[in-house]
PDB file of N, CA and C in Angstrom:
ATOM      1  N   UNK A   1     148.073  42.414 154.737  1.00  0.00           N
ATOM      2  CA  UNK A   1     147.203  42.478 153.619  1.00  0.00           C
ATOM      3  C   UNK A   1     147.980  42.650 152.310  1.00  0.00           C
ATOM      4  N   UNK A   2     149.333  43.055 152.609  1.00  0.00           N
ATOM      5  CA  UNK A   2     150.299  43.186 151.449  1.00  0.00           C
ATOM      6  C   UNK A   2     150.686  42.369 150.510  1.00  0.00           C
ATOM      7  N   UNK A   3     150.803  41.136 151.811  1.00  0.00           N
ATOM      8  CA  UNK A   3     151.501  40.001 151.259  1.00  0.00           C
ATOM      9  C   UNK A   3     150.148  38.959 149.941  1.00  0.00           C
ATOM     10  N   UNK A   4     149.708  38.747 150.798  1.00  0.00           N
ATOM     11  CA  UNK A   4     148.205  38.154 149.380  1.00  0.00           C
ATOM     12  C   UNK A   4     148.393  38.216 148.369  1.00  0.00           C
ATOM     13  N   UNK A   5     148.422  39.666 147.801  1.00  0.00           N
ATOM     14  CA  UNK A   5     148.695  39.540 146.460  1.00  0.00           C
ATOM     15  C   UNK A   5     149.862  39.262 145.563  1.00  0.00           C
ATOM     16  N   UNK A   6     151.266  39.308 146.974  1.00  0.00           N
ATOM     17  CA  UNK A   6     152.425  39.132 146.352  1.00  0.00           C
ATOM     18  C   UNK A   6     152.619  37.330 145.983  1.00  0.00           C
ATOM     19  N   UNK A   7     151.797  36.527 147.566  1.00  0.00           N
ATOM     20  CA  UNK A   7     151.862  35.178 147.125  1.00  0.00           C
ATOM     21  C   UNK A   7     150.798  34.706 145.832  1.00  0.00           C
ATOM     22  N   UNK A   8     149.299  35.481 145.534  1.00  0.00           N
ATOM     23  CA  UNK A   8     149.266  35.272 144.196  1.00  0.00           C
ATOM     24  C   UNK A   8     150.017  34.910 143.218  1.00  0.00           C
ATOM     25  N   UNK A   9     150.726  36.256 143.260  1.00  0.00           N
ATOM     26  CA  UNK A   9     151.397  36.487 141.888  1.00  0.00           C
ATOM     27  C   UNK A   9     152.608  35.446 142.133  1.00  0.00           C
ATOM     28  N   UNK A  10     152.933  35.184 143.132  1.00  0.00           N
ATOM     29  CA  UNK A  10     154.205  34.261 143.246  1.00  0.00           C
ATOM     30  C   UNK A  10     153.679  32.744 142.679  1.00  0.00           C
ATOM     31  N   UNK A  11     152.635  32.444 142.794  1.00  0.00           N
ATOM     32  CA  UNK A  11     151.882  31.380 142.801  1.00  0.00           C
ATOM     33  C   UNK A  11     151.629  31.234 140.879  1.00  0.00           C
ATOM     34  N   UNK A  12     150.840  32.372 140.660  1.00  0.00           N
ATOM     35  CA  UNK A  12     150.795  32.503 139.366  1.00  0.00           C
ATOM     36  C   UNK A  12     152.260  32.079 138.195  1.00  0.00           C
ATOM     37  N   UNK A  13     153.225  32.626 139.011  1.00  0.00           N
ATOM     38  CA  UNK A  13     154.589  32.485 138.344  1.00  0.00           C
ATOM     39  C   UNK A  13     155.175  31.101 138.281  1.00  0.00           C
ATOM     40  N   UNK A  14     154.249  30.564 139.508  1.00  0.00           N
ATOM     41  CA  UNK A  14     155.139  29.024 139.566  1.00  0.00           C
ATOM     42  C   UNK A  14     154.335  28.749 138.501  1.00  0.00           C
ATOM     43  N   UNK A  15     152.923  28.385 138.663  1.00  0.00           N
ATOM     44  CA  UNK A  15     152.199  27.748 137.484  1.00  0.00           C
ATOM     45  C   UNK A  15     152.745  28.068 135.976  1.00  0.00           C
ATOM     46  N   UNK A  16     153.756  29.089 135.735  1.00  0.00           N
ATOM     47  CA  UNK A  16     153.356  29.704 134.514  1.00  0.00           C
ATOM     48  C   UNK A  16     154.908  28.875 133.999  1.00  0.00           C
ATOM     49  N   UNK A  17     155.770  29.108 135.115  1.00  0.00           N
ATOM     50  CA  UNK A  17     157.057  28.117 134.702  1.00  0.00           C
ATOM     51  C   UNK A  17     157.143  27.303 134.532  1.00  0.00           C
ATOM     52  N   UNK A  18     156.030  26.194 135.365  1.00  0.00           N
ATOM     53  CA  UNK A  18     156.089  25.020 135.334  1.00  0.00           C
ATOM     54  C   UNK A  18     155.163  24.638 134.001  1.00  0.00           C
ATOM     55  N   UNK A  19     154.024  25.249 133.308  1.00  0.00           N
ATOM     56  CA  UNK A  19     153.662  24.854 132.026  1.00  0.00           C
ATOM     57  C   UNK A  19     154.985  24.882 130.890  1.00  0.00           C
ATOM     58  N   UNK A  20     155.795  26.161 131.249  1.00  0.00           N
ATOM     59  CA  UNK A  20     156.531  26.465 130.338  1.00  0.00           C
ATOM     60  C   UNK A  20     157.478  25.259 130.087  1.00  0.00           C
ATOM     61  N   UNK A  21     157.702  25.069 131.280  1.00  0.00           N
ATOM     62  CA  UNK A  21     159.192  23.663 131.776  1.00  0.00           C
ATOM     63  C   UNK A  21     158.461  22.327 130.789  1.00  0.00           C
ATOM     64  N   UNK A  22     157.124  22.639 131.014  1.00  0.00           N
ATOM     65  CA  UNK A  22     156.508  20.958 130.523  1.00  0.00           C
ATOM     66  C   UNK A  22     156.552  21.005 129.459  1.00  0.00           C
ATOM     67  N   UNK A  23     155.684  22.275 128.546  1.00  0.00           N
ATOM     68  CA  UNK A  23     155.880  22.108 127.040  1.00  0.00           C
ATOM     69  C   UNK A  23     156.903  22.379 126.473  1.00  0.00           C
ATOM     70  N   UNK A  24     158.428  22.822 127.179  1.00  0.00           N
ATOM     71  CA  UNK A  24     159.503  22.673 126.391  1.00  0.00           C
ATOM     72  C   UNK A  24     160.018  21.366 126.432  1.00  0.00           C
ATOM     73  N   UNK A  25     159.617  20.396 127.774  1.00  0.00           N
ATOM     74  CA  UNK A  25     159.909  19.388 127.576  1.00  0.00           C
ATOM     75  C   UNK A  25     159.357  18.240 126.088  1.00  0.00           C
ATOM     76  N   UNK A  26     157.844  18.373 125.838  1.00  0.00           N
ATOM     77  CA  UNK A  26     157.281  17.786 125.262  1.00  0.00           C
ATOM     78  C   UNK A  26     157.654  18.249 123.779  1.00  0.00           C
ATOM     79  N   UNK A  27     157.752  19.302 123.729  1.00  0.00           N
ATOM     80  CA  UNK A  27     159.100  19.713 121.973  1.00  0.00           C
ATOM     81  C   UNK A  27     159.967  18.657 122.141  1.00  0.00           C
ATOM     82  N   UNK A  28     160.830  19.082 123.094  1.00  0.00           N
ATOM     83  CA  UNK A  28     162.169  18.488 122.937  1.00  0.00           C
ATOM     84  C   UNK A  28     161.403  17.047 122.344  1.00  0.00           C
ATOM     85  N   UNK A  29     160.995  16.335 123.420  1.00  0.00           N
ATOM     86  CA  UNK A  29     160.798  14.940 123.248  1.00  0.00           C
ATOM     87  C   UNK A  29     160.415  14.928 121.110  1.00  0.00           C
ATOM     88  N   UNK A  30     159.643  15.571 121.048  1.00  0.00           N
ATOM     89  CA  UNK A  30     159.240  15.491 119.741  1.00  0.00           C
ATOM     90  C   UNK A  30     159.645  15.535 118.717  1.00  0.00           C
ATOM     91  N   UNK A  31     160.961  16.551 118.908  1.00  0.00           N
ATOM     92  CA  UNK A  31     161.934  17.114 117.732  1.00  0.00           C
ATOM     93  C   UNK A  31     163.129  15.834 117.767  1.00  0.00           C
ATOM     94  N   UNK A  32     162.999  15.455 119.271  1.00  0.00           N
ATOM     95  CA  UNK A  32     164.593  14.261 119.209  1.00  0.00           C
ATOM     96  C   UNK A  32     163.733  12.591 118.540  1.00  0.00           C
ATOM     97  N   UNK A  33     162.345  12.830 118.666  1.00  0.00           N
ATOM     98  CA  UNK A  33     162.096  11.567 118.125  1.00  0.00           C
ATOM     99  C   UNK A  33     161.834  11.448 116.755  1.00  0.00           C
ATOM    100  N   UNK A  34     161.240  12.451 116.079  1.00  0.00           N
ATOM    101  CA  UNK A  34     161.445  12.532 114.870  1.00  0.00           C
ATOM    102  C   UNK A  34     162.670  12.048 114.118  1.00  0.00           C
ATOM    103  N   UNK A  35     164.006  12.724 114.683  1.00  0.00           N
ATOM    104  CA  UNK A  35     165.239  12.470 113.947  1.00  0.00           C
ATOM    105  C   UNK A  35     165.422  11.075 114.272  1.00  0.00           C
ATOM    106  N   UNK A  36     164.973  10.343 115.160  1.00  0.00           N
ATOM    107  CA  UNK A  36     165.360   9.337 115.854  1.00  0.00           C
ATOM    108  C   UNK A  36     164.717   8.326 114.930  1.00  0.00           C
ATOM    109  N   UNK A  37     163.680   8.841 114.381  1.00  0.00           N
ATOM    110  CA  UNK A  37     163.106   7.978 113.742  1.00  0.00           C
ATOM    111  C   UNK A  37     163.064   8.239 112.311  1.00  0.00           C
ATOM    112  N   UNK A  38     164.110   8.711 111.505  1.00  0.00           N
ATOM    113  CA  UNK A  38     163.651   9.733 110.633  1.00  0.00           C
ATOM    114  C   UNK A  38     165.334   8.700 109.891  1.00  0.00           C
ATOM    115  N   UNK A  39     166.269   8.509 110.579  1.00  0.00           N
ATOM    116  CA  UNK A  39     167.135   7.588 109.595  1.00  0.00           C
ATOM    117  C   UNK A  39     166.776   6.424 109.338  1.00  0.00           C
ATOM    118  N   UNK A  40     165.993   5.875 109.829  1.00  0.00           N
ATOM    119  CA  UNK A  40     165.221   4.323 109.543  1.00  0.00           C
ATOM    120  C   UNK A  40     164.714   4.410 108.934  1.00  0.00           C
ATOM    121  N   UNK A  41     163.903   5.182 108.606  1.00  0.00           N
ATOM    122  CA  UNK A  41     162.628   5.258 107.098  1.00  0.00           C
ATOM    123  C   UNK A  41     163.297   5.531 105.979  1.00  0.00           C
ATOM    124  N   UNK A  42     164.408   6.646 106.387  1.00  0.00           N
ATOM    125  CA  UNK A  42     165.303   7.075 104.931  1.00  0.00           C
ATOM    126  C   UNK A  42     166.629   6.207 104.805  1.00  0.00           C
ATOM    127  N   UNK A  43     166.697   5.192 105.165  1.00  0.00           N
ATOM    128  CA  UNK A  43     167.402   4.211 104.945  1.00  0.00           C
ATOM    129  C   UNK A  43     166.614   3.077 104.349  1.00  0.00           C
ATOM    130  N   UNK A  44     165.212   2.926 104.661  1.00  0.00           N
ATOM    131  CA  UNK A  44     164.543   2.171 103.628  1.00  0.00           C
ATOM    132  C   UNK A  44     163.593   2.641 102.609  1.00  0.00           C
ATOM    133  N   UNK A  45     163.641   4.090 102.452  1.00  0.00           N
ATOM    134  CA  UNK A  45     163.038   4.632 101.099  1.00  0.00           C
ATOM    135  C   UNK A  45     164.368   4.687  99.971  1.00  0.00           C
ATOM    136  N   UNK A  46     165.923   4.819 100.976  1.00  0.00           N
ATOM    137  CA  UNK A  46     167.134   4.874  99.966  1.00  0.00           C
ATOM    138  C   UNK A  46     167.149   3.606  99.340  1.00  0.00           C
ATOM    139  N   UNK A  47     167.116   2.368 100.296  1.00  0.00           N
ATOM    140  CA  UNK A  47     167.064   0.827  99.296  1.00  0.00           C
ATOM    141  C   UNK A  47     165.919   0.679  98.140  1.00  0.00           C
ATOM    142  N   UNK A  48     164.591   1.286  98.723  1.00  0.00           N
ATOM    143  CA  UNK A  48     164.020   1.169  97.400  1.00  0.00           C
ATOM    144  C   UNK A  48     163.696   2.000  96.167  1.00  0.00           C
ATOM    145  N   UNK A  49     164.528   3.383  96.418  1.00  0.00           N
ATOM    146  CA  UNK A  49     164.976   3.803  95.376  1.00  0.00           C
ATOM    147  C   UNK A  49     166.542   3.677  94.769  1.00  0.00           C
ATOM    148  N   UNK A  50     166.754   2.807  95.458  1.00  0.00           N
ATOM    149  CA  UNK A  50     168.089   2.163  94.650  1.00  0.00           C
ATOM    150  C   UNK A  50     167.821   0.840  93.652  1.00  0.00           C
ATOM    151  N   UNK A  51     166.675   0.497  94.466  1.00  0.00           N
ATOM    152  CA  UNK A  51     166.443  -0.850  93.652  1.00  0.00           C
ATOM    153  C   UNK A  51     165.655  -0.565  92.284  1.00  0.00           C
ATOM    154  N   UNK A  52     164.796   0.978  92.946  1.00  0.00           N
ATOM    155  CA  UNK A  52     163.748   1.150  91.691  1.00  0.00           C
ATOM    156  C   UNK A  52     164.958   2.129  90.423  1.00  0.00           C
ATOM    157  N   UNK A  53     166.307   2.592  90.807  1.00  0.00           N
ATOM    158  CA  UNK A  53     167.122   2.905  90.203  1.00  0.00           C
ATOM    159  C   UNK A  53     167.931   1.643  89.771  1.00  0.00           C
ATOM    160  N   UNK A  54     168.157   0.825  89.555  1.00  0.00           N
ATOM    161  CA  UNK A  54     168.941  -0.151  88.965  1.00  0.00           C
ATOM    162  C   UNK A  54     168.002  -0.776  88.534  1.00  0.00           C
ATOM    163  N   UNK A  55     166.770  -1.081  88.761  1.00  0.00           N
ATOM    164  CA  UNK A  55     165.455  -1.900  87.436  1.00  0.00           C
ATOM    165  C   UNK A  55     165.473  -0.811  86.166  1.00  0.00           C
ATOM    166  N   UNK A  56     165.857   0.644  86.404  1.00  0.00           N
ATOM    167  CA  UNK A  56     165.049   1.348  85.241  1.00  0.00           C
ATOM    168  C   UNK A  56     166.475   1.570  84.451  1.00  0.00           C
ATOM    169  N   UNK A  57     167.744   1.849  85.058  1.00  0.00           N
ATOM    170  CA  UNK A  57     169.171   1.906  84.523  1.00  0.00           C
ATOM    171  C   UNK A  57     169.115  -0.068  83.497  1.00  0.00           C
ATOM    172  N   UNK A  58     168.555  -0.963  84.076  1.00  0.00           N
ATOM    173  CA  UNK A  58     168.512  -1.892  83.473  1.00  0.00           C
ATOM    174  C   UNK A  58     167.744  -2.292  82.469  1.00  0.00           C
ATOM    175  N   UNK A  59     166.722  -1.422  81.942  1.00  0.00           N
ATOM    176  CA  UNK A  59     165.867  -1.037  81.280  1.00  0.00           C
ATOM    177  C   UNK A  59     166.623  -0.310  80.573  1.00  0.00           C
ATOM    178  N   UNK A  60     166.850   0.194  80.631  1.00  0.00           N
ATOM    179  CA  UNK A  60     167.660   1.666  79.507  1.00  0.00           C
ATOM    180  C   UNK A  60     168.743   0.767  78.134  1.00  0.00           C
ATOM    181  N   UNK A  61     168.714  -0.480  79.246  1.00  0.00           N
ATOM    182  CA  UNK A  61     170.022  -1.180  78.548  1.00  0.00           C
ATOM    183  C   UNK A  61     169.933  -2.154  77.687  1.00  0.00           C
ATOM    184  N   UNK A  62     168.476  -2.518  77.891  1.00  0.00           N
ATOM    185  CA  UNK A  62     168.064  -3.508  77.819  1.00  0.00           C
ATOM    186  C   UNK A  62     167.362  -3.279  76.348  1.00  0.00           C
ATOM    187  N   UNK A  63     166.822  -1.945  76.712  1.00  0.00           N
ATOM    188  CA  UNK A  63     166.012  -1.341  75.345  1.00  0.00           C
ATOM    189  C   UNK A  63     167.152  -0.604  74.442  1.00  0.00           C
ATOM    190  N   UNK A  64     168.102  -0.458  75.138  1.00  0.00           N
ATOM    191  CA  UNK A  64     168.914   0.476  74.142  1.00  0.00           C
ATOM    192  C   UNK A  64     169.069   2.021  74.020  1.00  0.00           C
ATOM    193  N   UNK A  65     168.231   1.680  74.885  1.00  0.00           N
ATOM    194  CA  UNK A  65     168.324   3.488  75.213  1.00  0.00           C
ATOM    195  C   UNK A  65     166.747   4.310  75.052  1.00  0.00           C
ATOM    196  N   UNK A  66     165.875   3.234  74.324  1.00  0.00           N
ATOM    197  CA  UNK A  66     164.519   3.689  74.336  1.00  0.00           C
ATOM    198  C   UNK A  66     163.648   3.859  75.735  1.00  0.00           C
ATOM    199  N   UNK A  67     163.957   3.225  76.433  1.00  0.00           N
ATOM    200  CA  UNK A  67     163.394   3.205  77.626  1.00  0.00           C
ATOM    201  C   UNK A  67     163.849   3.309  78.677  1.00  0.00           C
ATOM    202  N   UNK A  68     163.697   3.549  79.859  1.00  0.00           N
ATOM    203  CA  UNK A  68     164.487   3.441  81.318  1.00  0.00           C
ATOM    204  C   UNK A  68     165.362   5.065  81.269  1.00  0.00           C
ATOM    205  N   UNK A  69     166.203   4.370  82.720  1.00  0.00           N
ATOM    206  CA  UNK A  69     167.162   5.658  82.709  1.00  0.00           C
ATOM    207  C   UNK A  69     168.971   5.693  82.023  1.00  0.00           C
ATOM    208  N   UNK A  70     169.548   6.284  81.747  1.00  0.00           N
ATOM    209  CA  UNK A  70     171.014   6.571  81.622  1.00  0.00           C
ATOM    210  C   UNK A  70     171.351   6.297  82.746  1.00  0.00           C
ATOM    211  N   UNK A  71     172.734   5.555  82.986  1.00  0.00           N
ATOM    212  CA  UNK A  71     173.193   5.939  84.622  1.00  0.00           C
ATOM    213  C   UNK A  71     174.262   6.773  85.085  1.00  0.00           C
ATOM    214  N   UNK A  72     172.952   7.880  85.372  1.00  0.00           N
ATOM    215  CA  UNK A  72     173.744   9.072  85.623  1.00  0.00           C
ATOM    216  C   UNK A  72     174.057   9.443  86.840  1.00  0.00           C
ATOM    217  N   UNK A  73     174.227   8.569  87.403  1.00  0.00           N
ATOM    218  CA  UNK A  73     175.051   8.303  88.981  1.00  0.00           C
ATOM    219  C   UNK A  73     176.602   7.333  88.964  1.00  0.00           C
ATOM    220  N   UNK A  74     176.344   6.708  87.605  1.00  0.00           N
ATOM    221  CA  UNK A  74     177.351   6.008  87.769  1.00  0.00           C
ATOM    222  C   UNK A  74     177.543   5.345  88.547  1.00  0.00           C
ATOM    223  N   UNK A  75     176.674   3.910  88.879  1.00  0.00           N
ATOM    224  CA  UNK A  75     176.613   3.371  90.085  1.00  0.00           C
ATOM    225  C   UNK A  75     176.100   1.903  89.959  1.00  0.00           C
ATOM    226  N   UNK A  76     175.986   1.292  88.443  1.00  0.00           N
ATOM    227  CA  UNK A  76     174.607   0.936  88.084  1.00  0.00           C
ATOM    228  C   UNK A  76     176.365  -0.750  88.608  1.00  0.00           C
ATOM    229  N   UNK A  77     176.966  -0.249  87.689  1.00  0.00           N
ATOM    230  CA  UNK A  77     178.260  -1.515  87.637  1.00  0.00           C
ATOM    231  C   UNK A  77     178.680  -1.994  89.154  1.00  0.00           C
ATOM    232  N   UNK A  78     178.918  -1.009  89.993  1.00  0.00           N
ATOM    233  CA  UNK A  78     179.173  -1.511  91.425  1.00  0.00           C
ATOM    234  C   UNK A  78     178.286  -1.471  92.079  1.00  0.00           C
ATOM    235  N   UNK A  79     177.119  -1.382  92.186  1.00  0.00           N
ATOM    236  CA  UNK A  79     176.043  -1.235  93.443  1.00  0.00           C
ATOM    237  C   UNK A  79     174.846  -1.953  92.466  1.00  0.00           C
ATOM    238  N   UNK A  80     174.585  -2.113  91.478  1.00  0.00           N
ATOM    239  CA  UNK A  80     173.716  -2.732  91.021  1.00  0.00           C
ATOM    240  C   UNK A  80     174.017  -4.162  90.591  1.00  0.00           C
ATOM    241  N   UNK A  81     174.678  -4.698  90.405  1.00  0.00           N
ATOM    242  CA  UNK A  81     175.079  -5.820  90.278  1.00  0.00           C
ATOM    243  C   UNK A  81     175.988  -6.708  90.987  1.00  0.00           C
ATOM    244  N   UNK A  82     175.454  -6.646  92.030  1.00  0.00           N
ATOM    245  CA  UNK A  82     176.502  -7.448  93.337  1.00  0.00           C
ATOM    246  C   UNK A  82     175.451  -8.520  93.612  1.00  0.00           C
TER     247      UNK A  82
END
């Protein structure tokens, strides 16, 4: 009559590891796909704020300085005009 409650609780413990095992699995999966997917987007939000940075540095130049940006990256001569 001893044993019953010990295989309960033994029983209880598997269930409780094995949720644990699953939802650390399903993080993991989540946190590695994010990054996974997370240099592709910021490799094409960097092109189009490079592009929307060399229209407004070209503006600046264009107006003389009334409009657009300065290029204060210093970048506008080699990366903007290739």
């Amino acid at each position: 009559m001893d044993s019953a409650p010990e295989e309960k609780n033994q029983s209880i413990a598997l269930v409780a590891s094995l949720l644990f095992i699953i939802a650390f699995a399903v993080l993991i999966y989540i946190f590695f796909t994010k990054f996974m997917i997370q240099p592709h987007s910021t490799e094409l939000r960097e092109g189009h704020r490079d592009a929307d940075y060399c229209r407004m540095v070209k503006l600046y130049m264009d107006t003389n300085g009334r409009e657009g940006w300065r290029d204060y990256r210093g970048i506008y001569y080699k990366d903007c005009l290739k």
